[in-house]
Protein backbone atom coordinates (compact mmCIF):
# COMPACT_ATOMS: atom_id res chain seq x y z
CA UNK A 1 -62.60 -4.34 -40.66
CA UNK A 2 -61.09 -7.92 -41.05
CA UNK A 3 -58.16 -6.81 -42.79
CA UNK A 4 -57.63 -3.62 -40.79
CA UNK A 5 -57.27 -6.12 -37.51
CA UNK A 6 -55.30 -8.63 -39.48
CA UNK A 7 -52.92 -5.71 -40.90
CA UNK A 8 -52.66 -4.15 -37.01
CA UNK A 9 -52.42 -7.72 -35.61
CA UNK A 10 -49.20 -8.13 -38.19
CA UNK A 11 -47.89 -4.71 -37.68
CA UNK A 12 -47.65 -5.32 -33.70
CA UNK A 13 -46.44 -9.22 -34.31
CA UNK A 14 -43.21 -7.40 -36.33
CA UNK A 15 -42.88 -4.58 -33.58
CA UNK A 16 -42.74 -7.50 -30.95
CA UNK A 17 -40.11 -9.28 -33.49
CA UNK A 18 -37.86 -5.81 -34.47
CA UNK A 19 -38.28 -5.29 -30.39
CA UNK A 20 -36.95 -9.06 -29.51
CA UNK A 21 -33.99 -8.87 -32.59
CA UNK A 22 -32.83 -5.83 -31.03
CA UNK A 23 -33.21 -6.99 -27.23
CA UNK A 24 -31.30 -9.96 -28.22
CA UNK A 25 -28.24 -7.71 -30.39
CA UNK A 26 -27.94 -5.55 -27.39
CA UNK A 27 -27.59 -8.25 -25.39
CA UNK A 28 -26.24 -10.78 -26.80
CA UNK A 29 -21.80 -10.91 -25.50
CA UNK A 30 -19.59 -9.20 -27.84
CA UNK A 31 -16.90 -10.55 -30.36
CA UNK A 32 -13.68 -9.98 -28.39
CA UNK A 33 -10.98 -11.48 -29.60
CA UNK A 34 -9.28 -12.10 -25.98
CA UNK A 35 -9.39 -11.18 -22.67
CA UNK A 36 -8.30 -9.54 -20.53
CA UNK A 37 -8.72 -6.19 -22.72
CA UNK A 38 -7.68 -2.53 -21.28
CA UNK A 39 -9.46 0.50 -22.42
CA UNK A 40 -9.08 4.64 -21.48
CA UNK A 41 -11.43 7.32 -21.96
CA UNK A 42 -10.26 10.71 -21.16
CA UNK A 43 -12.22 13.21 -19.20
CA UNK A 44 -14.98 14.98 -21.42
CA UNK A 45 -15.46 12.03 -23.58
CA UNK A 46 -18.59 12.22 -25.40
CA UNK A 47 -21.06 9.05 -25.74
CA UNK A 48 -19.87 8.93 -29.81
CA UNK A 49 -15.73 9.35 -29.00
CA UNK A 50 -16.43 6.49 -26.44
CA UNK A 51 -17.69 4.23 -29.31
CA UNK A 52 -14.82 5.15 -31.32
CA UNK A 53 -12.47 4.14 -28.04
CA UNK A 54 -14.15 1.07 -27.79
CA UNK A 55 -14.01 -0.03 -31.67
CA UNK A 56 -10.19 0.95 -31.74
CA UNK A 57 -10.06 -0.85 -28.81
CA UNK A 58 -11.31 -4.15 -30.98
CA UNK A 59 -13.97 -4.33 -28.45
CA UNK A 60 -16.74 -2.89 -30.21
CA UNK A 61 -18.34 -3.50 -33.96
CA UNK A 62 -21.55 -1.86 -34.10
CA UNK A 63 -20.92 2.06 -32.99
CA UNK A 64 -23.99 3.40 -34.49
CA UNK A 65 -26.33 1.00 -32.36
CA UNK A 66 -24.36 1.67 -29.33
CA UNK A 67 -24.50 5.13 -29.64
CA UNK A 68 -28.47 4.78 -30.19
CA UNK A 69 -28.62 2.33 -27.57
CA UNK A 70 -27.14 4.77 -25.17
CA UNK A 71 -29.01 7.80 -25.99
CA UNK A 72 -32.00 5.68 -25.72
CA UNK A 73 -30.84 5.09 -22.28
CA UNK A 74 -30.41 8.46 -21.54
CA UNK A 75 -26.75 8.10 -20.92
CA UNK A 76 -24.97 10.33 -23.21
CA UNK A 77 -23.59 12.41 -20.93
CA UNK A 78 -23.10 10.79 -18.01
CA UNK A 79 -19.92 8.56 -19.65
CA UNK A 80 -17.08 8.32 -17.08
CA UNK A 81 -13.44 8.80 -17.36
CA UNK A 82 -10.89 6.09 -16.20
CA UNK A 83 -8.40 3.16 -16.99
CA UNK A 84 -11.26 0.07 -18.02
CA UNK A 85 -10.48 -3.56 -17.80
CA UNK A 86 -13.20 -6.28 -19.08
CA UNK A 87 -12.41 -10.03 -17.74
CA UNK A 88 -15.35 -11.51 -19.37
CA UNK A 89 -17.48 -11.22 -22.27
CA UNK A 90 -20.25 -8.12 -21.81
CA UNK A 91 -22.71 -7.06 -23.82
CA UNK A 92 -23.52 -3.60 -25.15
CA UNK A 93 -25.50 -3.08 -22.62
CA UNK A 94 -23.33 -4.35 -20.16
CA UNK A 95 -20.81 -2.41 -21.51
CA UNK A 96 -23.24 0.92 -21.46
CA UNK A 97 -24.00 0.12 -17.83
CA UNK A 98 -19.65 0.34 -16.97
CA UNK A 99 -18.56 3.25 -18.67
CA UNK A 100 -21.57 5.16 -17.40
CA UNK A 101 -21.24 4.28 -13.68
CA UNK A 102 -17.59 4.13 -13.58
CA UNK A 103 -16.61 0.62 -12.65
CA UNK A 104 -12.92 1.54 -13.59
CA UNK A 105 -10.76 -1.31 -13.34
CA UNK A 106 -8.96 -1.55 -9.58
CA UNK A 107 -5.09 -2.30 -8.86
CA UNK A 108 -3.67 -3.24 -5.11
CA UNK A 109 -0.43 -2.55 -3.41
CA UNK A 110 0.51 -4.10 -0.39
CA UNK A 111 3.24 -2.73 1.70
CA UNK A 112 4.77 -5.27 4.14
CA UNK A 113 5.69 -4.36 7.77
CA UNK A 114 9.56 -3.70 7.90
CA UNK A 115 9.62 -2.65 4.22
CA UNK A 116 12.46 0.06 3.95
CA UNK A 117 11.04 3.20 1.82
CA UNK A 118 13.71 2.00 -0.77
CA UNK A 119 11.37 -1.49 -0.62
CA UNK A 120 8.34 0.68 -1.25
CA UNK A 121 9.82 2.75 -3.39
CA UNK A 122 10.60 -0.46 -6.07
CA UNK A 123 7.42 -1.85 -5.37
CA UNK A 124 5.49 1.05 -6.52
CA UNK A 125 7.68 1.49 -9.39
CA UNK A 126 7.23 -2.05 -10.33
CA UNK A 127 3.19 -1.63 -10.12
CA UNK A 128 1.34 -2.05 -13.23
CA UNK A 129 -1.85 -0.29 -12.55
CA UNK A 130 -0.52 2.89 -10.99
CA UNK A 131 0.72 6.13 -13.44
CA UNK A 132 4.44 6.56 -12.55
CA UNK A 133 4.63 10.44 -11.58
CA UNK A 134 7.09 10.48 -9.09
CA UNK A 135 9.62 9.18 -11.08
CA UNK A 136 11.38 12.36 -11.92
CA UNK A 137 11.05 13.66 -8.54
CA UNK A 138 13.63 13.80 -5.57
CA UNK A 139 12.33 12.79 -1.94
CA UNK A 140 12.25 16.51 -1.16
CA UNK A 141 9.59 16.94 -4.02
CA UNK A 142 7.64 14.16 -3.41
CA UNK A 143 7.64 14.99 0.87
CA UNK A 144 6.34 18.07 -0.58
CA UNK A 145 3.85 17.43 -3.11
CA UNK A 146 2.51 14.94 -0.49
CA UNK A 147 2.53 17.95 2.26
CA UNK A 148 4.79 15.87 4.47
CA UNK A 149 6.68 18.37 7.09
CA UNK A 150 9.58 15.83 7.43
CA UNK A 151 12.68 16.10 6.18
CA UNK A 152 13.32 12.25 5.28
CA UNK A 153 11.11 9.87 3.92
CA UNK A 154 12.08 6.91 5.36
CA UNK A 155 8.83 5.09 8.08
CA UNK A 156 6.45 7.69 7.00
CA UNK A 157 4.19 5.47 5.02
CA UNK A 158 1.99 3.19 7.14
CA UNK A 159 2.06 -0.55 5.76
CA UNK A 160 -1.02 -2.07 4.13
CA UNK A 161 -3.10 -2.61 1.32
CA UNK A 162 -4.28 -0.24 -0.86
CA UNK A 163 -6.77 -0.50 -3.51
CA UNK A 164 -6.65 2.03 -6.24
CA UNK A 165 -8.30 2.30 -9.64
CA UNK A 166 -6.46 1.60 -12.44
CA UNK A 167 -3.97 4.26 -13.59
CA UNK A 168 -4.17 6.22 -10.23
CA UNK A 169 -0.67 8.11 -9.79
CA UNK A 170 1.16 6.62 -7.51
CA UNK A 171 1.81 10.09 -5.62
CA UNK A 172 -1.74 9.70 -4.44
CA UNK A 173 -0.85 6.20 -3.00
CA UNK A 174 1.76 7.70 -1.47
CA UNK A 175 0.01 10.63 0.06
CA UNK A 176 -2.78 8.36 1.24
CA UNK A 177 0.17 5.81 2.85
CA UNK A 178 1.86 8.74 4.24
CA UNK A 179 -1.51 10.12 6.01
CA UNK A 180 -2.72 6.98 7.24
CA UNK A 181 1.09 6.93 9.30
CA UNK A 182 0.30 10.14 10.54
CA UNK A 183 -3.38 8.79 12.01
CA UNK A 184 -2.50 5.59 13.12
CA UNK A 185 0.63 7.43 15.24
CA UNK A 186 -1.34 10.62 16.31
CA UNK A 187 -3.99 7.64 17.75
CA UNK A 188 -1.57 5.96 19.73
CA UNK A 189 0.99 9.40 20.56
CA UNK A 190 -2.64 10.42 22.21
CA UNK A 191 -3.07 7.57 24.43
CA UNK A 192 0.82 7.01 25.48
CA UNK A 193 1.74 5.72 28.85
CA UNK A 194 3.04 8.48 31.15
CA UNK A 195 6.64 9.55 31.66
CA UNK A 196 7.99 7.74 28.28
CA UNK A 197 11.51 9.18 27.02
CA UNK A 198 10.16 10.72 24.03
CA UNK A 199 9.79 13.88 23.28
CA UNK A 200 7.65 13.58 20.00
CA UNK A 201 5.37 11.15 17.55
CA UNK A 202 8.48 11.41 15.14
CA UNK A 203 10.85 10.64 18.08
CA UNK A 204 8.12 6.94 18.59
CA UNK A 205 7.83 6.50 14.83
CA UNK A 206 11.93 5.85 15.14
CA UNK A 207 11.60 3.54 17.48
CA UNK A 208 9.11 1.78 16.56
CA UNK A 209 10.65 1.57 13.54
CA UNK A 210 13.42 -0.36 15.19
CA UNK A 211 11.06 -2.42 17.22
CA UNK A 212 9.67 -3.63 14.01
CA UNK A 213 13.03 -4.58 12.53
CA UNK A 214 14.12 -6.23 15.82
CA UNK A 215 10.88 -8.51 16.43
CA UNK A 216 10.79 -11.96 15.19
CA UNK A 217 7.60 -13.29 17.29
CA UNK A 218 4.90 -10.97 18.05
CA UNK A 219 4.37 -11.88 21.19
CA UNK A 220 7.87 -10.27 22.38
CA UNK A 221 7.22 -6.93 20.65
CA UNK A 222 5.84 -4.91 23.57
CA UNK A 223 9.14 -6.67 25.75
CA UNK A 224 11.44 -5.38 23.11
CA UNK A 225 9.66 -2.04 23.64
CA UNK A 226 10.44 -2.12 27.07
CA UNK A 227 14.53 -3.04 27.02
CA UNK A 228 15.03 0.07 25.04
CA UNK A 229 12.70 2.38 26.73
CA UNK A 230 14.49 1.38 29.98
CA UNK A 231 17.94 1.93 27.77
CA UNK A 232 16.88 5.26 26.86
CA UNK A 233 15.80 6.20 30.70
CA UNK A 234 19.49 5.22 31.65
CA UNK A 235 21.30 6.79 29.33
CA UNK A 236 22.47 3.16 27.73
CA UNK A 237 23.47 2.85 24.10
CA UNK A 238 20.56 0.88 22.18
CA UNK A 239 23.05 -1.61 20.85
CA UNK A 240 20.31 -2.60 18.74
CA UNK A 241 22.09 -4.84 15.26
CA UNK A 242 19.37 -3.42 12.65
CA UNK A 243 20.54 0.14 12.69
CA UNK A 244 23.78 -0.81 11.70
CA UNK A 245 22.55 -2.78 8.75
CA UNK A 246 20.70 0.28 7.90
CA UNK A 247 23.76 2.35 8.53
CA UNK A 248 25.82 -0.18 6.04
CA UNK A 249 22.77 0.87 3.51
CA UNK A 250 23.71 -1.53 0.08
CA UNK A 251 27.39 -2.73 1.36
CA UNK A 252 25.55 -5.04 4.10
CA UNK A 253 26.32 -8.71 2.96
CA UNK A 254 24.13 -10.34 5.05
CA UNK A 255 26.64 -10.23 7.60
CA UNK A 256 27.79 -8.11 10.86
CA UNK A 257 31.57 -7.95 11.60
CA UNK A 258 32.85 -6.60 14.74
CA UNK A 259 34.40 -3.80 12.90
CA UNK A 260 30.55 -2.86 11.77
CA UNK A 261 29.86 -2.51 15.08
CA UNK A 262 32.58 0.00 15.48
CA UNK A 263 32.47 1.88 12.41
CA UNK A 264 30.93 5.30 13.61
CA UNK A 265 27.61 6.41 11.03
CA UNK A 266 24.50 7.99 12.44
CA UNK A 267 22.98 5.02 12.80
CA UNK A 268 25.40 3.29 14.71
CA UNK A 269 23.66 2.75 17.85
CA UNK A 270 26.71 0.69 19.52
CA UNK A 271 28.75 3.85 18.68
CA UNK A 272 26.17 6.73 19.56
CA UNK A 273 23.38 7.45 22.23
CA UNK A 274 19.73 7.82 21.95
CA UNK A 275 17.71 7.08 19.01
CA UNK A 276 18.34 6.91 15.29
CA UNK A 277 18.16 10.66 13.13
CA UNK A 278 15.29 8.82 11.13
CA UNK A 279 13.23 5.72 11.30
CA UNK A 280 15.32 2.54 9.69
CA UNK A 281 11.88 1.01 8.07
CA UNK A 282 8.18 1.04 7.81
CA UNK A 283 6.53 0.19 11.19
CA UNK A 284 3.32 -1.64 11.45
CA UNK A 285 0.39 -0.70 13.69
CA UNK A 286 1.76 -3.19 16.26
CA UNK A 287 4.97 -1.73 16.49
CA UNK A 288 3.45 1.97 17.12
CA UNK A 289 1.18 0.50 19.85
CA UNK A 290 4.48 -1.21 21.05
CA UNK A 291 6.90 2.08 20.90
CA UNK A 292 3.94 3.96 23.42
CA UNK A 293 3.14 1.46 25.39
CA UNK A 294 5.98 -0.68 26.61
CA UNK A 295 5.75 -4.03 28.65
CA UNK A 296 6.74 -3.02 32.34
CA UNK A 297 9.81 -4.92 33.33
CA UNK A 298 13.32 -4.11 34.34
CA UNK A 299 14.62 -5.57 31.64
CA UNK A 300 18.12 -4.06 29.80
CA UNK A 301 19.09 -7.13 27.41
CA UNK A 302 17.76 -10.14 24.96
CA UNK A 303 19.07 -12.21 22.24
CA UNK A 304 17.39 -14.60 19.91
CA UNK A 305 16.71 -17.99 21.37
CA UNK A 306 16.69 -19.53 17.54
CA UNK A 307 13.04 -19.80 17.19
CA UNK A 308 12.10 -16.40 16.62
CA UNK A 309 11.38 -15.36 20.56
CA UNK A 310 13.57 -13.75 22.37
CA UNK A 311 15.17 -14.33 26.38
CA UNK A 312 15.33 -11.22 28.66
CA UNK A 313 17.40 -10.15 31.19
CA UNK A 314 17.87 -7.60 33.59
CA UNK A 315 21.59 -7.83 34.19
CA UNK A 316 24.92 -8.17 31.92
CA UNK A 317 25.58 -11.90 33.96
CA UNK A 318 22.35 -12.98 33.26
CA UNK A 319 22.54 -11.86 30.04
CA UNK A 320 25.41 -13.10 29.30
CA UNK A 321 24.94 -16.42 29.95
CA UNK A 322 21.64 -16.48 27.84
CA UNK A 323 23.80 -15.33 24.89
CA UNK A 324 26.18 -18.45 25.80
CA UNK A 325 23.01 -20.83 25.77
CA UNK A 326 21.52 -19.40 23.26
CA UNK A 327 24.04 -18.75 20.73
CA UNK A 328 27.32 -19.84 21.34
CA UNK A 329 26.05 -23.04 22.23
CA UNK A 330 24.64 -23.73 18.90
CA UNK A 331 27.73 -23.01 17.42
């Protein structure tokens, strides 16, 4: 009996020893060489192809333990497809615990306020962590693919920033930008003030498009608003500089000559009437709220005081002697 219990007695010390080995190999961090490291498994990858990934990867030694370690776990088929990223040293357990939840590695885009879609465009070309689908495509593809009903592309994606996993197509950023414009303007189209000289969201998405462009201090936004829906209710030209640049496209120097403001193009709002064909950039939230729900005034005119704010007036004198304070003084 004395050597049965000293025989059992060793037999469960070496269980507890084999048990604490392989708690401590399982979780002990892994031998990667450097970090960050990037790693893909494809949909339908099987708990053995991912240990394969992961060795080729120079992430993993030890397949045949990870593989037991994750049928032990019950997680051989419940890996997860996606573009991986590891910061820090894991363990194979650690590493288990990712690839079977799905903590894909994440990428962010932000699109600034004012951004032309030739701006976003670049930006999501120049993007890292996105898959580059649209490439190939024409504007009248991707409005499709995206199910946009406009015929231009230009103000229809709402700026922010989006977070994406890894390797996301950047047709599905687009499609998410281009539906979050389409809330944000149905939300404020909805609540308009009465009697406004638009017709329809698109016809606000232009202009606030150009209040956007035309705002240096927020606080002046809903004033700017105002001089060109009072424009628009007179039949006055907007006379507003940014379409022109816009018209220019990649001549514009940084400069506006007078014979810019006379050159005729679609944009030209010194030339023509009414709004723009299309919006001229991206418009925040701010500027929507702006474009459909104008500051009450009577004013017609403003120019730049040099900080950023604008002065307003309701007549040419007044206005012009603003611009001659303003400006031409500071010449």
């Amino acid at each position: 009996m004395g050597l049965i219990k000293r025989l059992s007695g060793s037999i469960i010390l070496l269980a507890v020893m084999l048990l604490g080995a392989t708690v401590y190999y399982v979780t002990r961090p892994l031998a990667i060489a450097e970090f960050p490291v990037d790693f893909s498994l494809q949909p339908g990858t099987s708990l053995t192809g991912a240990a394969n990934q992961l060795k080729k990867a120079g992430i993993l030694d030890d397949t045949q333990v990870f593989v037991l370690l994750g049928r032990s776990m019950k997680l051989a088929g419940q890996i997860k497809y996606g573009n991986y990223q590891l910061s820090k040293p894991v363990s194979m357990y650690d590493l288990l615990e990712i690839i079977s939840k799905g903590r894909v590695a994440q990428g962010d885009l932000t699109i600034i306020e004012g951004w032309t879609y030739k701006q976003f465009r670049a930006a999501l070309n120049a993007s890292p962590k996105l898959s580059h689908d649209t490439l190939l495509l024409t504007d009248a593809e991707i409005l499709q693919k995206i199910g946009a009903t406009e015929k231009h592309p230009e103000g229809l994606f709402f700026p922010d920033t989006y977070n994406f996993p890894a390797g996301s197509s950047d047709l599905a950023l687009m499609k998410r930008a281009y539906l979050t414009m389409q809330r944000h303007l149905q939300e404020h189209w909805e609540t308009r003030d009465k009697d406004l000289p638009l017709d329809t969201p698109y016809q606000a998405l232009i202009l606030a498009s150009i209040i956007e462009k035309e705002t240096g201090k927020a606080i002046d936004r809903t004033m700017i608003a105002s001089v060109f829906i009072n424009r628009l209710r007179k039949g006055m030209r907007l006379q507003t500089d940014p379409t022109v640049i816009y018209g220019i496209g990649d001549k514009y120097d940084g400069n506006i000559r007078k014979r810019d403001l006379l050159s005729d193009t679609a944009y030209n709002t010194y030339t023509r009437y009414g709004l723009t064909p299309t919006p001229i950039a991206l418009p925040g939230k701010d500027s929507l709220y702006a474009a459909l729900h104008p500051a009450t005034s009577s004013a017609l005119y403003f120019v730049s005081r040099g900080d950023g704010t604008s002065q307003f007036s309701s007549s040419l004198p007044d206005h012009n002697q603003a611009v001659q304070r303003f400006q031409l003084n500071q010449k």
